[in-house]
PDB file of N, CA and C in Angstrom:
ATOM      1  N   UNK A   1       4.992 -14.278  19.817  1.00  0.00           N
ATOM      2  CA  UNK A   1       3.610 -14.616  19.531  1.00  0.00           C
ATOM      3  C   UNK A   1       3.242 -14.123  18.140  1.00  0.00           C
ATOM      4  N   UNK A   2       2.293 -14.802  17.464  1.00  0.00           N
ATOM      5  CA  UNK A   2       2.188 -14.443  16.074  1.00  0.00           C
ATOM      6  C   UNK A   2       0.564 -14.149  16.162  1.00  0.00           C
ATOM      7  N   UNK A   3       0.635 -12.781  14.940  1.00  0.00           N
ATOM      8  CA  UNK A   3      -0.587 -12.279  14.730  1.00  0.00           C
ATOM      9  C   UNK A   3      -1.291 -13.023  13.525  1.00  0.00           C
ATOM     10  N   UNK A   4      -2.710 -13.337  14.045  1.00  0.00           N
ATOM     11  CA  UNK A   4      -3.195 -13.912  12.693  1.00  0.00           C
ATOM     12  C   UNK A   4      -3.819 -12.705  11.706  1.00  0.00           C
ATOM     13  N   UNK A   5      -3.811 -13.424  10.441  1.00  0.00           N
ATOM     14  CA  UNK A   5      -3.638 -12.573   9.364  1.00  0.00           C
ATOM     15  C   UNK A   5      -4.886 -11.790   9.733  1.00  0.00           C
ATOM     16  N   UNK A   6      -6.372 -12.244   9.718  1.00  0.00           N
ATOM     17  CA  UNK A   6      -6.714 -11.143  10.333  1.00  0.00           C
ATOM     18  C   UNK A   6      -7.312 -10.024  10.850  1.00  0.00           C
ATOM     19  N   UNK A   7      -5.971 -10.082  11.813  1.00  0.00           N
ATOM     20  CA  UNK A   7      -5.772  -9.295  12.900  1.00  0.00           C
ATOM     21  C   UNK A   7      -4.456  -8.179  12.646  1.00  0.00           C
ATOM     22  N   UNK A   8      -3.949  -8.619  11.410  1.00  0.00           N
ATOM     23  CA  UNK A   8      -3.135  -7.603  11.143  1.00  0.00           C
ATOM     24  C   UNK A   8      -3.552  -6.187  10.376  1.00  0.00           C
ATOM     25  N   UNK A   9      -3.144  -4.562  10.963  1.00  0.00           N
ATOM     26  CA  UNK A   9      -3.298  -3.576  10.450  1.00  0.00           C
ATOM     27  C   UNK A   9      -3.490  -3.383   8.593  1.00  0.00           C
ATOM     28  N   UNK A  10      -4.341  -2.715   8.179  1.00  0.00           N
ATOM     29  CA  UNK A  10      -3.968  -1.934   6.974  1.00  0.00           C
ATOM     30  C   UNK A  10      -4.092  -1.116   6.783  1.00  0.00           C
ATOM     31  N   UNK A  11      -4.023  -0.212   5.477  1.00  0.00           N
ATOM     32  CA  UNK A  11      -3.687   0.714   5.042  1.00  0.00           C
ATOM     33  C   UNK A  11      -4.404   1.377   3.581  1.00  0.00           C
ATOM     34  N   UNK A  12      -4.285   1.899   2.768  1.00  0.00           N
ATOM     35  CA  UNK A  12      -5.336   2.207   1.553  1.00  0.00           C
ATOM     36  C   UNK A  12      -4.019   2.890   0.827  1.00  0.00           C
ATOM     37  N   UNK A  13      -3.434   2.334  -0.509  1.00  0.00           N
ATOM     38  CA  UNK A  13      -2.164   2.982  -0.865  1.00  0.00           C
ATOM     39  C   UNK A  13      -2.637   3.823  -1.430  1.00  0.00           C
ATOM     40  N   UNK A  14      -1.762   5.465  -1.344  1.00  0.00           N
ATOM     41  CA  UNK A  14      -2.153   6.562  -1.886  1.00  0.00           C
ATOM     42  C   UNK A  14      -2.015   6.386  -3.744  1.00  0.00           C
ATOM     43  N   UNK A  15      -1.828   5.709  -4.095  1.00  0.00           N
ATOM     44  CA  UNK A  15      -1.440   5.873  -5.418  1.00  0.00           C
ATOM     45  C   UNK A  15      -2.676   5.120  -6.142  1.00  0.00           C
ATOM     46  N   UNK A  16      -3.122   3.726  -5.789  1.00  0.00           N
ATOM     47  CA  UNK A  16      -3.864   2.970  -6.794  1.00  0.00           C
ATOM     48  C   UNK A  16      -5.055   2.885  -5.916  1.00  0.00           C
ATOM     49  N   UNK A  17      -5.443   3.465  -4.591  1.00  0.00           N
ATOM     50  CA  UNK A  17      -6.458   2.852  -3.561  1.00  0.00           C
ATOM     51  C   UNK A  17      -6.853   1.735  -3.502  1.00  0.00           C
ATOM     52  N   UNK A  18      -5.767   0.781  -3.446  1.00  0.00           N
ATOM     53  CA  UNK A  18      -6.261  -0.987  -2.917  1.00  0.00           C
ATOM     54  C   UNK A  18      -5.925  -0.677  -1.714  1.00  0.00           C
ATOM     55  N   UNK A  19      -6.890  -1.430  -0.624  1.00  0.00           N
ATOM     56  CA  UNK A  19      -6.131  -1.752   0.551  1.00  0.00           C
ATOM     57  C   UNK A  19      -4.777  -3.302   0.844  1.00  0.00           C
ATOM     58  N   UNK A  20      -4.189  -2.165   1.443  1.00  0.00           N
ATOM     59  CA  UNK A  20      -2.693  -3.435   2.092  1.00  0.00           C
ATOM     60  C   UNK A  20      -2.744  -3.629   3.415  1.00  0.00           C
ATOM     61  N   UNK A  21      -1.909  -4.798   3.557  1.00  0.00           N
ATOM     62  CA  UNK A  21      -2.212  -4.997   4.817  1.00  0.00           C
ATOM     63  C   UNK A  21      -0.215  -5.030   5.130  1.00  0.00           C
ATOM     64  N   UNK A  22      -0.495  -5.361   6.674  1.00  0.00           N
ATOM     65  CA  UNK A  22       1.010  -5.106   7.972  1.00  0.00           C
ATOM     66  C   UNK A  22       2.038  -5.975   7.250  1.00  0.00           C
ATOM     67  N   UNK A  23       3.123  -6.207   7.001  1.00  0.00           N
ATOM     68  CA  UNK A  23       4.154  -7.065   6.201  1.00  0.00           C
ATOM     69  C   UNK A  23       5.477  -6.718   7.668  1.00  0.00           C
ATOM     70  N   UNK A  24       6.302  -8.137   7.901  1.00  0.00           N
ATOM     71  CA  UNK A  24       7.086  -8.051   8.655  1.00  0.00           C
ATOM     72  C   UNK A  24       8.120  -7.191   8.668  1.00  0.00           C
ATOM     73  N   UNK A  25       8.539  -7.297   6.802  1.00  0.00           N
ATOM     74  CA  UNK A  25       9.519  -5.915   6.564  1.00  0.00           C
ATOM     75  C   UNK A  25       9.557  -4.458   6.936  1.00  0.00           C
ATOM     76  N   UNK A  26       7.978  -4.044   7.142  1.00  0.00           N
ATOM     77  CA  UNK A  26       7.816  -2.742   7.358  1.00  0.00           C
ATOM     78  C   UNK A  26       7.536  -2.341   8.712  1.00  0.00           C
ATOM     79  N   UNK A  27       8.221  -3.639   9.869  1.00  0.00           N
ATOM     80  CA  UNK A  27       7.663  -3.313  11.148  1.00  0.00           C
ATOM     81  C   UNK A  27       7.974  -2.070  11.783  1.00  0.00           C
ATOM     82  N   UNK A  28       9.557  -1.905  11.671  1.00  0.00           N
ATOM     83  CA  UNK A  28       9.981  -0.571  11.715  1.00  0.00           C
ATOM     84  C   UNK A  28       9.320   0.660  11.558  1.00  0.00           C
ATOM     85  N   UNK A  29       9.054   0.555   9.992  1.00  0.00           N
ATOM     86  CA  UNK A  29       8.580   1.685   9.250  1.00  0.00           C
ATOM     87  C   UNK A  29       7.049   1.757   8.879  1.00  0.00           C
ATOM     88  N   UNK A  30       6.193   0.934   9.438  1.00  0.00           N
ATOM     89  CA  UNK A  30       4.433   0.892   9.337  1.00  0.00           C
ATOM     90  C   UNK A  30       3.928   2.383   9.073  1.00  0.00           C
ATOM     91  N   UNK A  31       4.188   3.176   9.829  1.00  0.00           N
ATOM     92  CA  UNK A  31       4.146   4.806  10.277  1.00  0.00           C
ATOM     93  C   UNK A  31       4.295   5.181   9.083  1.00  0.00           C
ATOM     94  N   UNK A  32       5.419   5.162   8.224  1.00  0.00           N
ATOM     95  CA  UNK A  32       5.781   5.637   6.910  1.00  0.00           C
ATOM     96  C   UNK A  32       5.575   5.181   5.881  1.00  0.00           C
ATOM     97  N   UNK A  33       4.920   3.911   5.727  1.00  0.00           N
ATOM     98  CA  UNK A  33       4.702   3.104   4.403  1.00  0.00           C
ATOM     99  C   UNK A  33       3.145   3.800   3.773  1.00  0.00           C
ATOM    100  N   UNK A  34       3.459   4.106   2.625  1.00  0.00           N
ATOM    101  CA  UNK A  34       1.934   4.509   1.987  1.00  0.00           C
ATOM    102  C   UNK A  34       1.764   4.334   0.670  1.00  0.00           C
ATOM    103  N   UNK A  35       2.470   2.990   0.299  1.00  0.00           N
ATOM    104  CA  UNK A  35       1.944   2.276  -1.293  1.00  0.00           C
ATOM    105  C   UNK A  35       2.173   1.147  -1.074  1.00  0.00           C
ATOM    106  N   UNK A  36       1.374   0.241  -1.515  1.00  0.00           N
ATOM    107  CA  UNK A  36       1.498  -0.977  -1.395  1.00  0.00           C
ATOM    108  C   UNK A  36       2.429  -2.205  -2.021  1.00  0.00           C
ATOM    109  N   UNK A  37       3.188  -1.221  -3.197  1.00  0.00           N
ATOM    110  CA  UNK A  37       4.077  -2.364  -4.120  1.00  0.00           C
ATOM    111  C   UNK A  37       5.315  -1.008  -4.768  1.00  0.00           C
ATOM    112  N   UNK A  38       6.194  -1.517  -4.594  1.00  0.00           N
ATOM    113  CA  UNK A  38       7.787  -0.655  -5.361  1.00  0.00           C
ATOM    114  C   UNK A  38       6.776  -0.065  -6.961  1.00  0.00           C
ATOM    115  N   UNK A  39       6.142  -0.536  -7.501  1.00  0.00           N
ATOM    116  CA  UNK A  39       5.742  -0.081  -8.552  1.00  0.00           C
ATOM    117  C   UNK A  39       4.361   0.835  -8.578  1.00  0.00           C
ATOM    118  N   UNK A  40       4.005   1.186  -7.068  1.00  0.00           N
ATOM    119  CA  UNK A  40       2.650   2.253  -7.275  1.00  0.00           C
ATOM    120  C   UNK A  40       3.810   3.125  -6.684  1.00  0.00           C
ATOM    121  N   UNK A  41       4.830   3.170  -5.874  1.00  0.00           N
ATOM    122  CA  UNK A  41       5.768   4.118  -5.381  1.00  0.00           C
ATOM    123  C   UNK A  41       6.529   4.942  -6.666  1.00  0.00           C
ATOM    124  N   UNK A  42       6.864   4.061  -7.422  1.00  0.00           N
ATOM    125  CA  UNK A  42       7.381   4.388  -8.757  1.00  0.00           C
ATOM    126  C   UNK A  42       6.496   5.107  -9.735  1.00  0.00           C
ATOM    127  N   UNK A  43       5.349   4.373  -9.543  1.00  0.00           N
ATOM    128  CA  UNK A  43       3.770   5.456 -10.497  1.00  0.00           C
ATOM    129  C   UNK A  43       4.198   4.421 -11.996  1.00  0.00           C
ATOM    130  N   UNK A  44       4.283   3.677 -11.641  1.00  0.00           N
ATOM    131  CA  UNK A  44       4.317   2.840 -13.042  1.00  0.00           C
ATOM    132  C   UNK A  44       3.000   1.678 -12.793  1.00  0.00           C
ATOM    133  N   UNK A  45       2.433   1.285 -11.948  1.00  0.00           N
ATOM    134  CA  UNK A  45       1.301   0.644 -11.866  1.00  0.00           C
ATOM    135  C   UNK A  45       0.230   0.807 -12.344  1.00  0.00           C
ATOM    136  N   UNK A  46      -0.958   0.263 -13.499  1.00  0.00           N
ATOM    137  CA  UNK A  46      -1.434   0.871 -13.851  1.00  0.00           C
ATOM    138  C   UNK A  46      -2.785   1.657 -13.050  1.00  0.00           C
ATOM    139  N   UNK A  47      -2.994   0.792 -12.509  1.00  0.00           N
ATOM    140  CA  UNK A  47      -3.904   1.856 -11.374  1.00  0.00           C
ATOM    141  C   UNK A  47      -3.544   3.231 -10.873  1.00  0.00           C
ATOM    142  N   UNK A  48      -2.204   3.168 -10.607  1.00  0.00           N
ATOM    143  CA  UNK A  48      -1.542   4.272  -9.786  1.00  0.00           C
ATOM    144  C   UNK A  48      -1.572   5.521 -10.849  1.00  0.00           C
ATOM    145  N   UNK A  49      -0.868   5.089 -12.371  1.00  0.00           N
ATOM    146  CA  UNK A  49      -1.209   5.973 -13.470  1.00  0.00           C
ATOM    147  C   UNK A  49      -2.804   6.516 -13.779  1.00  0.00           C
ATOM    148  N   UNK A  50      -3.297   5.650 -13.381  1.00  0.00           N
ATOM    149  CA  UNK A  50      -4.712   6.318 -13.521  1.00  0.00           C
ATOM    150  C   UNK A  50      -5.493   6.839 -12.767  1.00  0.00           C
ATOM    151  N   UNK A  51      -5.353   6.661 -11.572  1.00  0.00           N
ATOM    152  CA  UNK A  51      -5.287   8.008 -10.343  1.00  0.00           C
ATOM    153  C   UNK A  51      -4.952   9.206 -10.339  1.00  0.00           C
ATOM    154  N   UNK A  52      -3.328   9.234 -11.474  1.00  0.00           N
ATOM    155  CA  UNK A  52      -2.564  10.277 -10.909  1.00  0.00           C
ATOM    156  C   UNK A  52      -3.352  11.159 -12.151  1.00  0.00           C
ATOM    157  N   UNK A  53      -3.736  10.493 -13.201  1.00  0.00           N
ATOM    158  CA  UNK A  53      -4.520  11.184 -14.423  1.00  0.00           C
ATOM    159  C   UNK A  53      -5.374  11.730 -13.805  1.00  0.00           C
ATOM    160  N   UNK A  54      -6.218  11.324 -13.007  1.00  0.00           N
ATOM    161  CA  UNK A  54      -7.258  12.108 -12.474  1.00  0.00           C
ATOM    162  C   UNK A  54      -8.715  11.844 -13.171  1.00  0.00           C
ATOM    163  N   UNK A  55      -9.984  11.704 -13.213  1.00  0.00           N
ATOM    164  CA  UNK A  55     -11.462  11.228 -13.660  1.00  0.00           C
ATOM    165  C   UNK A  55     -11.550  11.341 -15.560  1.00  0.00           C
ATOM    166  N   UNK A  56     -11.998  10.594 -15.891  1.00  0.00           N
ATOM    167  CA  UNK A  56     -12.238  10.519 -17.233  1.00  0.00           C
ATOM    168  C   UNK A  56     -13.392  10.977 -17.697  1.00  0.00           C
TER     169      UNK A  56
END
């Protein structure tokens, strides 16, 4: 049975604070996922860089 979009879970990535939503790849690992793209994980995103800077 398929979930409509939604109805699928999200999440708020610790790095850039966009919300993400449930992806089939991470069904396994939902529990453990907490960035939304290989590049806020990496800290090369620019949002994520400017988080990690901290308030201007």
């Amino acid at each position: 049975m398929r979930m409509k979009k939604a109805n699928l879970p999200s999440k708020v990535c610790v790095a850039c604070a966009r919300p993400f939503v449930w992806r089939k790849k991470w069904e396994r690992d939902w529990d453990r996922v907490l960035y939304c793209s290989d590049a806020c994980r990496r800290g090369v995103h620019p949002l994520a860089r400017r988080a990690a800077s901290g308030p201007r």
